[in-house]
PDB file of N, CA and C in Angstrom:
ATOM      1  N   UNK A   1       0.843  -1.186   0.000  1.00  0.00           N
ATOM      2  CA  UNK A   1       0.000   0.000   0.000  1.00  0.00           C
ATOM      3  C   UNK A   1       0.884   1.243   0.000  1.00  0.00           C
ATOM      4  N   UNK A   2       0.693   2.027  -0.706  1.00  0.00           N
ATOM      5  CA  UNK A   2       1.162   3.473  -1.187  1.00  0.00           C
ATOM      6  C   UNK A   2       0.824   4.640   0.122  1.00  0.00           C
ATOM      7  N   UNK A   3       1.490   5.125   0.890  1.00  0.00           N
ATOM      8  CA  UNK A   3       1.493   5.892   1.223  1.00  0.00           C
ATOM      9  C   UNK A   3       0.628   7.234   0.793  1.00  0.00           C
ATOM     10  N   UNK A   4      -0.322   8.017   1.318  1.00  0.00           N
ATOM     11  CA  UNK A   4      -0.888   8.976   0.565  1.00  0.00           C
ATOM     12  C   UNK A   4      -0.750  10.320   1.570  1.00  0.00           C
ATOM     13  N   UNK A   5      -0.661  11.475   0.468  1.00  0.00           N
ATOM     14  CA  UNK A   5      -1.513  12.603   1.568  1.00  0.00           C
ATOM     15  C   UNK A   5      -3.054  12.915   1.000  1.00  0.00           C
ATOM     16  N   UNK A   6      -3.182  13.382   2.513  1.00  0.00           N
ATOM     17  CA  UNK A   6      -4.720  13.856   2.544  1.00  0.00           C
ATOM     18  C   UNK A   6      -4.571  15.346   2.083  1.00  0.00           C
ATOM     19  N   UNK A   7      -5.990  15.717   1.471  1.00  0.00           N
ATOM     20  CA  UNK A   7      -6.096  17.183   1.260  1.00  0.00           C
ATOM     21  C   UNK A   7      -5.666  17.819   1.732  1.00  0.00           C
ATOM     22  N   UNK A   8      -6.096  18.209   2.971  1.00  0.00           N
ATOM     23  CA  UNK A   8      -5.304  19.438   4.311  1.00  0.00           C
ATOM     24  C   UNK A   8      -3.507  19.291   4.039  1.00  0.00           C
ATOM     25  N   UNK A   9      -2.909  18.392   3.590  1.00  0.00           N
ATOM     26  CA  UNK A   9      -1.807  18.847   3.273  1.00  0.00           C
ATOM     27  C   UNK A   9      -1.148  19.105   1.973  1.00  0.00           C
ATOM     28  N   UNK A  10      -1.976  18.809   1.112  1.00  0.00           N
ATOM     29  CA  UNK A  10      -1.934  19.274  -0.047  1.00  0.00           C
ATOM     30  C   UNK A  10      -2.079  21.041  -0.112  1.00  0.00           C
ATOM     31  N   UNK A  11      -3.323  21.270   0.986  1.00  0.00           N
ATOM     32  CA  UNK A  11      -3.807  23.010   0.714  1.00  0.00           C
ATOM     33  C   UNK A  11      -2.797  23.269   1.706  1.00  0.00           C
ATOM     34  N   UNK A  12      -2.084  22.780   2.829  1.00  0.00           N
ATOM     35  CA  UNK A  12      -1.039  23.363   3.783  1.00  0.00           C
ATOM     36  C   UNK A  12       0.371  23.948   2.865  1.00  0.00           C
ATOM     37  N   UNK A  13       0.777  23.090   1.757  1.00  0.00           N
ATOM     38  CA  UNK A  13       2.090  23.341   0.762  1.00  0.00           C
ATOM     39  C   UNK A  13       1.155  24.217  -0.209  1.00  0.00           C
ATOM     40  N   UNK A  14       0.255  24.270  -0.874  1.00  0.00           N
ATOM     41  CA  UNK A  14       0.130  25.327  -1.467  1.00  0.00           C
ATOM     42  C   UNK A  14       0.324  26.770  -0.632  1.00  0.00           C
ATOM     43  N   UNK A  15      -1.038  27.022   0.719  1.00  0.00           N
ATOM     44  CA  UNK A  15      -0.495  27.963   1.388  1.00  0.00           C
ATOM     45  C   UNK A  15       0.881  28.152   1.533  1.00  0.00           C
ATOM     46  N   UNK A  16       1.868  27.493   1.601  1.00  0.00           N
ATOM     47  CA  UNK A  16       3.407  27.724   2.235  1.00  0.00           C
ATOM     48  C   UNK A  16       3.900  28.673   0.695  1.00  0.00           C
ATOM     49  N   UNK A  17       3.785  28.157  -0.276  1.00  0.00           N
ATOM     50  CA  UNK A  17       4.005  28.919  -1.230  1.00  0.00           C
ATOM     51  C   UNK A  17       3.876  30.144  -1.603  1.00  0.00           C
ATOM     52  N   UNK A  18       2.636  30.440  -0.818  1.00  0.00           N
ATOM     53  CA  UNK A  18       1.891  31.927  -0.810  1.00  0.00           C
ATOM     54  C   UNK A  18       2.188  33.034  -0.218  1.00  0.00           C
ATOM     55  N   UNK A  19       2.330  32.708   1.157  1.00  0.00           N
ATOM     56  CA  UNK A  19       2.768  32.952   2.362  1.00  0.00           C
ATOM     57  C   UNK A  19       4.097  34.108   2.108  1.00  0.00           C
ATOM     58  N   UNK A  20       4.940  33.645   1.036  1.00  0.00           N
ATOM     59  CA  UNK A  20       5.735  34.710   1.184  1.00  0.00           C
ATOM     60  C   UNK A  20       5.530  36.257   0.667  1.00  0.00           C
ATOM     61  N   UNK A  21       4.650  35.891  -0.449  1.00  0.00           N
ATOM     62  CA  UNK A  21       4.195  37.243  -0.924  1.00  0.00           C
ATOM     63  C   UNK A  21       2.872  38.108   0.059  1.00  0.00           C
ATOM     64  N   UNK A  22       2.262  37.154   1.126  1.00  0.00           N
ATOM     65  CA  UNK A  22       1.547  37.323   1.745  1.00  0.00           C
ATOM     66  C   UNK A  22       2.260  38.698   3.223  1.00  0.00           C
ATOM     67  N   UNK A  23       3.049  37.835   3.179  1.00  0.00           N
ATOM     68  CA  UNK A  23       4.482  38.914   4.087  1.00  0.00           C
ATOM     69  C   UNK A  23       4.712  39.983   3.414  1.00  0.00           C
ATOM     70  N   UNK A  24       4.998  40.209   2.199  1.00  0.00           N
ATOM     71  CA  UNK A  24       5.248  40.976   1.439  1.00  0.00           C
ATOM     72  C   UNK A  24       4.221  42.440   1.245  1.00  0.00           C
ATOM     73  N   UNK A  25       2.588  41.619   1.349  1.00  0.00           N
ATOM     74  CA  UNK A  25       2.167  42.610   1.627  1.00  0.00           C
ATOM     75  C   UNK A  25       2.045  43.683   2.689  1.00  0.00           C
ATOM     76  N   UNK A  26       2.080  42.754   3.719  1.00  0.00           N
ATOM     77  CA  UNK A  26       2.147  43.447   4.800  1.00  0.00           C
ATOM     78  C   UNK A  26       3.232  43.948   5.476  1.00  0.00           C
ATOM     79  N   UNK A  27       4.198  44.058   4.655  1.00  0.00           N
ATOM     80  CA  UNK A  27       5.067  45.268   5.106  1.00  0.00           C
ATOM     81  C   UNK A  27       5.572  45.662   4.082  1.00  0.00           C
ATOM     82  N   UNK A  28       6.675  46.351   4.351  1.00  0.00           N
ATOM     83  CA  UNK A  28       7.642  47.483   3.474  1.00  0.00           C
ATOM     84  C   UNK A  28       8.578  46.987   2.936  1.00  0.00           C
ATOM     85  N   UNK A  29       9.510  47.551   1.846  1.00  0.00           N
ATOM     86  CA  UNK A  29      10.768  47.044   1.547  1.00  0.00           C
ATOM     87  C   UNK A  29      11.883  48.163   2.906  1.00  0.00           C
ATOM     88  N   UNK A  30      11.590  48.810   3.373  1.00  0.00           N
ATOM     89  CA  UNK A  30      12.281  48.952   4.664  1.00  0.00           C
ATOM     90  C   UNK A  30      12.137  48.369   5.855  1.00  0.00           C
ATOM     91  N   UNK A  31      11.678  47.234   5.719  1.00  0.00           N
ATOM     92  CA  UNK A  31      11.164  46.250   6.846  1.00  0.00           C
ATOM     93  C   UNK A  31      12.398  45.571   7.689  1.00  0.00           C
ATOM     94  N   UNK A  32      13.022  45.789   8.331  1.00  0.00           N
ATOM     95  CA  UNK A  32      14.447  44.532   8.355  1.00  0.00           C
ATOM     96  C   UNK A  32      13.397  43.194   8.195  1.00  0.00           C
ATOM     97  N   UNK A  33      14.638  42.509   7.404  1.00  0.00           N
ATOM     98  CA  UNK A  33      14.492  41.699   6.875  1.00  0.00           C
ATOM     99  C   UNK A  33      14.373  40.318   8.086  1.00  0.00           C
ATOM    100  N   UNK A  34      15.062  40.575   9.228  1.00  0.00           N
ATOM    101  CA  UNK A  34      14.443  39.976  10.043  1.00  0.00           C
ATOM    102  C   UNK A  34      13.260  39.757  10.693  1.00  0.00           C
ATOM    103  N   UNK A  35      12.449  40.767  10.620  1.00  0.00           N
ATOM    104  CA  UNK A  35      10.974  41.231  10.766  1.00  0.00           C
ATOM    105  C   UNK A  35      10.265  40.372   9.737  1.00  0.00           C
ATOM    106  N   UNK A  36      10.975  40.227   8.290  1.00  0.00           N
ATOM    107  CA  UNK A  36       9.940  39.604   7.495  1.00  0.00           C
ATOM    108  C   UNK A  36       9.917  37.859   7.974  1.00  0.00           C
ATOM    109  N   UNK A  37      11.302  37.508   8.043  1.00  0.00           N
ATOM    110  CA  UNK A  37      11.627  36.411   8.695  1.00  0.00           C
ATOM    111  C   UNK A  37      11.016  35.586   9.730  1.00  0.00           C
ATOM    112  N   UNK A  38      11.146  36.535  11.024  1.00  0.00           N
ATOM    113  CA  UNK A  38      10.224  35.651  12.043  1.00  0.00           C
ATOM    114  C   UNK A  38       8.218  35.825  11.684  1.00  0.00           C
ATOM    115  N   UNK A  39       7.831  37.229  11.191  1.00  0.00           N
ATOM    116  CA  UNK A  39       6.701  37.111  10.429  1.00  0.00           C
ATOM    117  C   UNK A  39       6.439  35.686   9.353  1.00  0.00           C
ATOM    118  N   UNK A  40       7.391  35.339   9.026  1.00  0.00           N
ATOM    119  CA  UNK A  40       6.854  34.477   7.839  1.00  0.00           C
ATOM    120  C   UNK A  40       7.507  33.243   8.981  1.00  0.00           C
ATOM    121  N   UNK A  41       8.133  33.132   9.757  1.00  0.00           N
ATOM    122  CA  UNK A  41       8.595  31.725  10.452  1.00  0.00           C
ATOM    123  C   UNK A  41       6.970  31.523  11.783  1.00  0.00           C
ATOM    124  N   UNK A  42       5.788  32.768  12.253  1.00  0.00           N
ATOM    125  CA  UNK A  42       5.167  32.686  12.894  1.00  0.00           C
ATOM    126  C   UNK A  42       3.800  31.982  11.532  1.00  0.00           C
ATOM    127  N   UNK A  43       3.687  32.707  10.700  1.00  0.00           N
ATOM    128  CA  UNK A  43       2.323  32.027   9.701  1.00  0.00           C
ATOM    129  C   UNK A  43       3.076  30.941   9.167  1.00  0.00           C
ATOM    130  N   UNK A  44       3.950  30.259   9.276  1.00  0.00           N
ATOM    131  CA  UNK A  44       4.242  28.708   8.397  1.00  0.00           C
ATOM    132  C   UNK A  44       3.912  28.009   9.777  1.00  0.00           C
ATOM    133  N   UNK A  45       4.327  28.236  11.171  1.00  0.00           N
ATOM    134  CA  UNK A  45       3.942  27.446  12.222  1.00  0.00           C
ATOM    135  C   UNK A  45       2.343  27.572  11.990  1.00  0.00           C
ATOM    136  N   UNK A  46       1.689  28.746  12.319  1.00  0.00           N
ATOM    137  CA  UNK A  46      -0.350  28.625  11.965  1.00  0.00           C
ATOM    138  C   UNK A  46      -0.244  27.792  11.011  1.00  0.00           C
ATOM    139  N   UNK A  47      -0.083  27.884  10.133  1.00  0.00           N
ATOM    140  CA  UNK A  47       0.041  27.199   8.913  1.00  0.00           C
ATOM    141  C   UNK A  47       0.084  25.186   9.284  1.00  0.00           C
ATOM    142  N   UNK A  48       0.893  24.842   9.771  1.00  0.00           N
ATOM    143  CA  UNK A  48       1.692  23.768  10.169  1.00  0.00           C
ATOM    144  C   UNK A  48       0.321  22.986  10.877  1.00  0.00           C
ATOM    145  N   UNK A  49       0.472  24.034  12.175  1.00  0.00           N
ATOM    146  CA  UNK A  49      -0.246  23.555  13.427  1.00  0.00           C
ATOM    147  C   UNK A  49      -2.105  23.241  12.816  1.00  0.00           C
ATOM    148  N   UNK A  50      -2.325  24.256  12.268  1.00  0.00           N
ATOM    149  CA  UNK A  50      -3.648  24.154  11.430  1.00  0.00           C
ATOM    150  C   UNK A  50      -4.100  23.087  10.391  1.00  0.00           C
ATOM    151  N   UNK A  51      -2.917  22.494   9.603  1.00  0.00           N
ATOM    152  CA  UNK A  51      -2.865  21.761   8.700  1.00  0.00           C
ATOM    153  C   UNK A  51      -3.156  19.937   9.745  1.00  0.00           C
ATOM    154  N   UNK A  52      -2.200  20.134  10.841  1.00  0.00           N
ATOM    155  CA  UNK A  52      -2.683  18.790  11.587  1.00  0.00           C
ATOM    156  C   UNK A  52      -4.066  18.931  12.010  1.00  0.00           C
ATOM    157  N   UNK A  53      -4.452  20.410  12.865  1.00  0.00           N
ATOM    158  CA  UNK A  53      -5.969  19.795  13.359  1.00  0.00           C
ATOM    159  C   UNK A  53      -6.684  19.924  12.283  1.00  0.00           C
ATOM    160  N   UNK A  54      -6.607  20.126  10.913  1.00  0.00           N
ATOM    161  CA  UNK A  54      -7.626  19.760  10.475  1.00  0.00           C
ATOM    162  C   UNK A  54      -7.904  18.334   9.761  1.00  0.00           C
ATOM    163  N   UNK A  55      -6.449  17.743   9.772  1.00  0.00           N
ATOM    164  CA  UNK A  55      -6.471  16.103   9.515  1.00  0.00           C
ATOM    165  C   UNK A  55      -5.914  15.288  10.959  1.00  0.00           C
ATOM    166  N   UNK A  56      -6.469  15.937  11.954  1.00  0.00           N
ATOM    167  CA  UNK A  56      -6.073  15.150  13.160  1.00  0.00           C
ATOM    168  C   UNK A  56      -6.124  13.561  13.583  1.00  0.00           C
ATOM    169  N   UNK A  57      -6.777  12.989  12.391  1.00  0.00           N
ATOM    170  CA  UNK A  57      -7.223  11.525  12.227  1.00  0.00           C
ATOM    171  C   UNK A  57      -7.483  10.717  13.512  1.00  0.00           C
ATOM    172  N   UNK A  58      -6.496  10.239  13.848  1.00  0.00           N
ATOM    173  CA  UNK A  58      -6.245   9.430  14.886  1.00  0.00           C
ATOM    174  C   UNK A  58      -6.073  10.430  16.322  1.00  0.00           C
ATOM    175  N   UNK A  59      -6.089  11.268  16.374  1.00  0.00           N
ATOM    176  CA  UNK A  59      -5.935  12.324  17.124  1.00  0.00           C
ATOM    177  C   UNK A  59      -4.848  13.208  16.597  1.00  0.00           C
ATOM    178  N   UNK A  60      -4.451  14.869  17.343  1.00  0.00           N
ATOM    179  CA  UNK A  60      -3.436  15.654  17.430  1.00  0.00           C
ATOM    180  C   UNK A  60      -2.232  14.652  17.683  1.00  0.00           C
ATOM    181  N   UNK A  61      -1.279  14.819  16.637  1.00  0.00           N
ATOM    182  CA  UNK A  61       0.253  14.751  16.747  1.00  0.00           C
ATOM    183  C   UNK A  61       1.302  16.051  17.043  1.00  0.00           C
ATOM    184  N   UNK A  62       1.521  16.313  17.871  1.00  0.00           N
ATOM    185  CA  UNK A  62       2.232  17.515  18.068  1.00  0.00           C
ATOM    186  C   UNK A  62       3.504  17.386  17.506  1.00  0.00           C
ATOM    187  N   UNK A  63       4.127  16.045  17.434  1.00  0.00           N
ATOM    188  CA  UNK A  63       5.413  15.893  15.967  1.00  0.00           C
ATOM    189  C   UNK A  63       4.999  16.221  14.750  1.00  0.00           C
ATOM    190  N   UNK A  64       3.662  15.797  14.219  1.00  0.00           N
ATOM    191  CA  UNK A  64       3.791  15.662  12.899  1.00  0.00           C
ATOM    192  C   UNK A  64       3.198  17.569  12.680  1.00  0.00           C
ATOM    193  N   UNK A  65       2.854  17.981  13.611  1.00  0.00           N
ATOM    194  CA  UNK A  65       2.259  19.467  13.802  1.00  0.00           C
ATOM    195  C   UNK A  65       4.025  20.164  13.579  1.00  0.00           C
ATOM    196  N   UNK A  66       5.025  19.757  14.010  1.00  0.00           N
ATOM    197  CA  UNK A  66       6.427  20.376  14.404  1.00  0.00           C
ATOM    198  C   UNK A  66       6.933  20.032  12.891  1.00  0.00           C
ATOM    199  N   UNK A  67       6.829  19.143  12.316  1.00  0.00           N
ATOM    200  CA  UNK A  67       7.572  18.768  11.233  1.00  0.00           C
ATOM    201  C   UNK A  67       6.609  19.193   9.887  1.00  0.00           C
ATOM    202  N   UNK A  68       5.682  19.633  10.077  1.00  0.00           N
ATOM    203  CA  UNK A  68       4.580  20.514   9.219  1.00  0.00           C
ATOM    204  C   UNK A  68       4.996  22.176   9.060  1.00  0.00           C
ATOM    205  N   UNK A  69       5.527  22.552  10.389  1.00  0.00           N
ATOM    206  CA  UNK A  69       5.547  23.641  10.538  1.00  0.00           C
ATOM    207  C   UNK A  69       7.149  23.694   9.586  1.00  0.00           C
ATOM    208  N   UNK A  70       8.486  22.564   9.754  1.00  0.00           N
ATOM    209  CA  UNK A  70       9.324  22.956   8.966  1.00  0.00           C
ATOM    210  C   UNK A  70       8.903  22.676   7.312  1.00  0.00           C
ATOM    211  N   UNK A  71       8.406  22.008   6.977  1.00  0.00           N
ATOM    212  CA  UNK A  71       8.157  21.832   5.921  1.00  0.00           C
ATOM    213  C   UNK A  71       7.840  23.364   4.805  1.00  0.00           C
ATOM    214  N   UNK A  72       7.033  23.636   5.760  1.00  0.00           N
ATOM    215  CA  UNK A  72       6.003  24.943   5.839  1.00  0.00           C
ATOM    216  C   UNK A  72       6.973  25.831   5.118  1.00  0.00           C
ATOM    217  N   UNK A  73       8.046  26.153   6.310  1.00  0.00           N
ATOM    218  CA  UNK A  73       9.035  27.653   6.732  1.00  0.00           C
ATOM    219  C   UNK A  73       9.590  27.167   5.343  1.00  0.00           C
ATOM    220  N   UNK A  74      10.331  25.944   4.728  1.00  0.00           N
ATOM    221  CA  UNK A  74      11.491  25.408   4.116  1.00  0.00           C
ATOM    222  C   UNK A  74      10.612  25.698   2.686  1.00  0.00           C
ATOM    223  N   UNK A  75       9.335  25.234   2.721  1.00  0.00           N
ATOM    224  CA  UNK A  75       9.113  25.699   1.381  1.00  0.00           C
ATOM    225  C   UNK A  75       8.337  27.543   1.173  1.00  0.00           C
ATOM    226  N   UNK A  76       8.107  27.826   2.106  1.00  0.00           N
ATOM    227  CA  UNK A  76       7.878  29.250   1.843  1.00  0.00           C
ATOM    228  C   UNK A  76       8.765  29.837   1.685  1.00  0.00           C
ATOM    229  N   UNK A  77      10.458  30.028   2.009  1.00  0.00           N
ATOM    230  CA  UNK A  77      11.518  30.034   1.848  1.00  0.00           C
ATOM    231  C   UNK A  77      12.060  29.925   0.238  1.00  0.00           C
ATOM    232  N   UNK A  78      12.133  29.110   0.387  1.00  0.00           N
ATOM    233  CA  UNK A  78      12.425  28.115  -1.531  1.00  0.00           C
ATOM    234  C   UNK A  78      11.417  28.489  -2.204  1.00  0.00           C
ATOM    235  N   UNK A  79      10.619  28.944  -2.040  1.00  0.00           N
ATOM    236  CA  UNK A  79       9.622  29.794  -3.105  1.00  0.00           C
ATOM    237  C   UNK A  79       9.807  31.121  -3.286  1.00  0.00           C
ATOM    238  N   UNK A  80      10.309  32.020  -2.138  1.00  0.00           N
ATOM    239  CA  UNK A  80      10.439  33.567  -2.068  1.00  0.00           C
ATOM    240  C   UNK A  80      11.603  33.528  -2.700  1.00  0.00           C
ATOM    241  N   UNK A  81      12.838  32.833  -2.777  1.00  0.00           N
ATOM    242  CA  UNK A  81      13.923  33.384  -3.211  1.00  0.00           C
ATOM    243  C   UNK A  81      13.710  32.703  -4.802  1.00  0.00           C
ATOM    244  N   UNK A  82      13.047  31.495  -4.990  1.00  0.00           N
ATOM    245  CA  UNK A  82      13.305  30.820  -6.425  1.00  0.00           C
ATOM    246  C   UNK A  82      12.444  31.018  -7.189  1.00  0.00           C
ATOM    247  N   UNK A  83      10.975  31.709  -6.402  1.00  0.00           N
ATOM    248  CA  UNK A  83      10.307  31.834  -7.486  1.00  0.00           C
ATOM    249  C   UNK A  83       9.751  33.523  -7.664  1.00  0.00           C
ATOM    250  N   UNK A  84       9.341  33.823  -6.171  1.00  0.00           N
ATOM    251  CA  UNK A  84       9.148  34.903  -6.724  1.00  0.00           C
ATOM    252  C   UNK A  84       9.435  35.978  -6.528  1.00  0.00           C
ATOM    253  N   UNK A  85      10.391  35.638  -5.780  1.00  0.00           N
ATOM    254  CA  UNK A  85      11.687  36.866  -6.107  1.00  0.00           C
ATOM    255  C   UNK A  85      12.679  36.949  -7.707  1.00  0.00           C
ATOM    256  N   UNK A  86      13.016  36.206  -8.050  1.00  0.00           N
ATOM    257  CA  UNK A  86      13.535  35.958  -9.544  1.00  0.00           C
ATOM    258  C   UNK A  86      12.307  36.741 -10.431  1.00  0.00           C
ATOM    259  N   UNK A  87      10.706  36.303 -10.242  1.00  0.00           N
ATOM    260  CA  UNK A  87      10.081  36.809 -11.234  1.00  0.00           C
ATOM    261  C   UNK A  87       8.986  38.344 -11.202  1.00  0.00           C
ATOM    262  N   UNK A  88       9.626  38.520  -9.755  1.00  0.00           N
ATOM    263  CA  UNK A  88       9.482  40.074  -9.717  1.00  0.00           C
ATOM    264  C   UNK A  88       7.865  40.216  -8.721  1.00  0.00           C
ATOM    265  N   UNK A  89       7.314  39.253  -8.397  1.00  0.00           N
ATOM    266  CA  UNK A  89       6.256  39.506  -7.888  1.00  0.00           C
ATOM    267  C   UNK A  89       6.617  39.594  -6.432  1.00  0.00           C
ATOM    268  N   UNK A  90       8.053  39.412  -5.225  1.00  0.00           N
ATOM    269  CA  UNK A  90       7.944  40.172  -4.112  1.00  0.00           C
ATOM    270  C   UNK A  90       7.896  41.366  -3.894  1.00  0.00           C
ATOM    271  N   UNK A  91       8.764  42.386  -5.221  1.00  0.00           N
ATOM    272  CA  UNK A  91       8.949  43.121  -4.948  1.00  0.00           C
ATOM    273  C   UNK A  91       7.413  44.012  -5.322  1.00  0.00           C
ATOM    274  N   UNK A  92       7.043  43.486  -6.336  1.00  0.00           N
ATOM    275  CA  UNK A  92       5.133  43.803  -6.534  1.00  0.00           C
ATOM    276  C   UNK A  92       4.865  43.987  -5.131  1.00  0.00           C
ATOM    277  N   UNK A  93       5.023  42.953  -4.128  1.00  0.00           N
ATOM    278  CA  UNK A  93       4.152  43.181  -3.268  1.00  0.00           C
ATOM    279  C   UNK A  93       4.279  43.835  -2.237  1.00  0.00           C
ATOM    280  N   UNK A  94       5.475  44.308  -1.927  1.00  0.00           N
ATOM    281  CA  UNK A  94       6.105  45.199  -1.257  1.00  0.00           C
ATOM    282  C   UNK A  94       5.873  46.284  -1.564  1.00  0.00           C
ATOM    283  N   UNK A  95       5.759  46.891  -2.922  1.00  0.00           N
ATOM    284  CA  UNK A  95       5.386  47.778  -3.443  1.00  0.00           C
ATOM    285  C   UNK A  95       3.530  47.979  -2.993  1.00  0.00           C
ATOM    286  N   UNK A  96       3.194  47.061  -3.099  1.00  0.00           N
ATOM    287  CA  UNK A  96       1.724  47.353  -2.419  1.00  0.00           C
ATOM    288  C   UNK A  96       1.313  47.830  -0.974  1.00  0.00           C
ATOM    289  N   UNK A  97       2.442  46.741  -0.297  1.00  0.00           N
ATOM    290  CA  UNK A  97       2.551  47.360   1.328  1.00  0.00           C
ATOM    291  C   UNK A  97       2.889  48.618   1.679  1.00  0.00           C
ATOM    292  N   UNK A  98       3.604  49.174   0.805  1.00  0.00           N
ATOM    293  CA  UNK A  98       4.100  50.442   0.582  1.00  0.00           C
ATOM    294  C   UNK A  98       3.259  51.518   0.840  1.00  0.00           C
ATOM    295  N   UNK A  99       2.221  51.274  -0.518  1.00  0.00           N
ATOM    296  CA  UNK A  99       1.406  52.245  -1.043  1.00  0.00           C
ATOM    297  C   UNK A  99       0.326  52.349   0.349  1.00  0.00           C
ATOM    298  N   UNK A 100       0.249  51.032   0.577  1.00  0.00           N
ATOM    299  CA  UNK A 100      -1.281  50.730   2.216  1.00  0.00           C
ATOM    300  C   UNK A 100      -0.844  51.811   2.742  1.00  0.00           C
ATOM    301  N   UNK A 101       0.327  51.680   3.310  1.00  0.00           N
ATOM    302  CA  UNK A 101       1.406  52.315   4.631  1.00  0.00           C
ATOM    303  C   UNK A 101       1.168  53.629   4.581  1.00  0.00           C
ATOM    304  N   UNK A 102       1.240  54.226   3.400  1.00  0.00           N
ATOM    305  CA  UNK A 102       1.326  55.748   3.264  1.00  0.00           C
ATOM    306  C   UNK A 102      -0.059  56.081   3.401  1.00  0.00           C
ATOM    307  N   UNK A 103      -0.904  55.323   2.397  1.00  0.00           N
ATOM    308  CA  UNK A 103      -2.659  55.804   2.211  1.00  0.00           C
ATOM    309  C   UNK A 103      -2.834  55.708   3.973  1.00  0.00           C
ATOM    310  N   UNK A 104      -2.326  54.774   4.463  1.00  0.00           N
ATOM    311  CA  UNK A 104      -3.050  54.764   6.415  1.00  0.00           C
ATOM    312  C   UNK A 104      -2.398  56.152   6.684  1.00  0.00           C
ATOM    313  N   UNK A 105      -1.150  56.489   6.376  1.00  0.00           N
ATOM    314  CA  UNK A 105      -1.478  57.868   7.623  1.00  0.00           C
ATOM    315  C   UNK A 105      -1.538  59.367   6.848  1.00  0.00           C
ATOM    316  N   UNK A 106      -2.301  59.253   5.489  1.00  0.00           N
ATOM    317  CA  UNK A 106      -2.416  60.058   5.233  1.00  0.00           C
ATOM    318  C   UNK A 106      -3.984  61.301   6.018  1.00  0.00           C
TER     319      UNK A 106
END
């Protein structure tokens, strides 16, 4: 028998993919970059932790919740620098956070 995944982790790696431009909106390109970092290392854990309870099967695994959450960080990661940073859509979205930032305290 073949090993399978269930949905919820199928939509958990798509979210992880997302996630970085999702950061992107919500802040600046003057953001330290550490700021974007633990921001995007706190939504791949939601991300992670969310993805088990919603296939909790047999009950909550708080390993497979921990090893969800790296999966998470490792591919939201490997997507911001390989994909869409190369094809120009972080800096799109930074550019959007931008524009929020100013329209709020105008």
């Amino acid at each position: 028998m073949q090993p399978t995944l269930d949905n919820a982790y199928w939509l958990g790696l798509a979210i992880s993919v997302v996630l970085p431009v999702l950061v992107g909106l919500v802040t600046t390109r003057v953001t330290h970059a550490g700021t974007k970092a633990v921001l995007l290392l706190f939504l791949t854990a939601l991300n992670g932790f969310l993805v088990e309870l919603a296939d909790a099967g047999d009950g909550y695994q708080i390993g497979s919740a921990l090893t969800l959450w790296g999966v998470s960080f490792a591919t939201g990661v490997l997507a911001h620098f390989g994909l869409w940073k190369p094809t120009g859509v972080a800096g799109k979205a930074q550019d959007v956070g931008a524009r929020s930032s100013v329209r709020g305290t105008v």
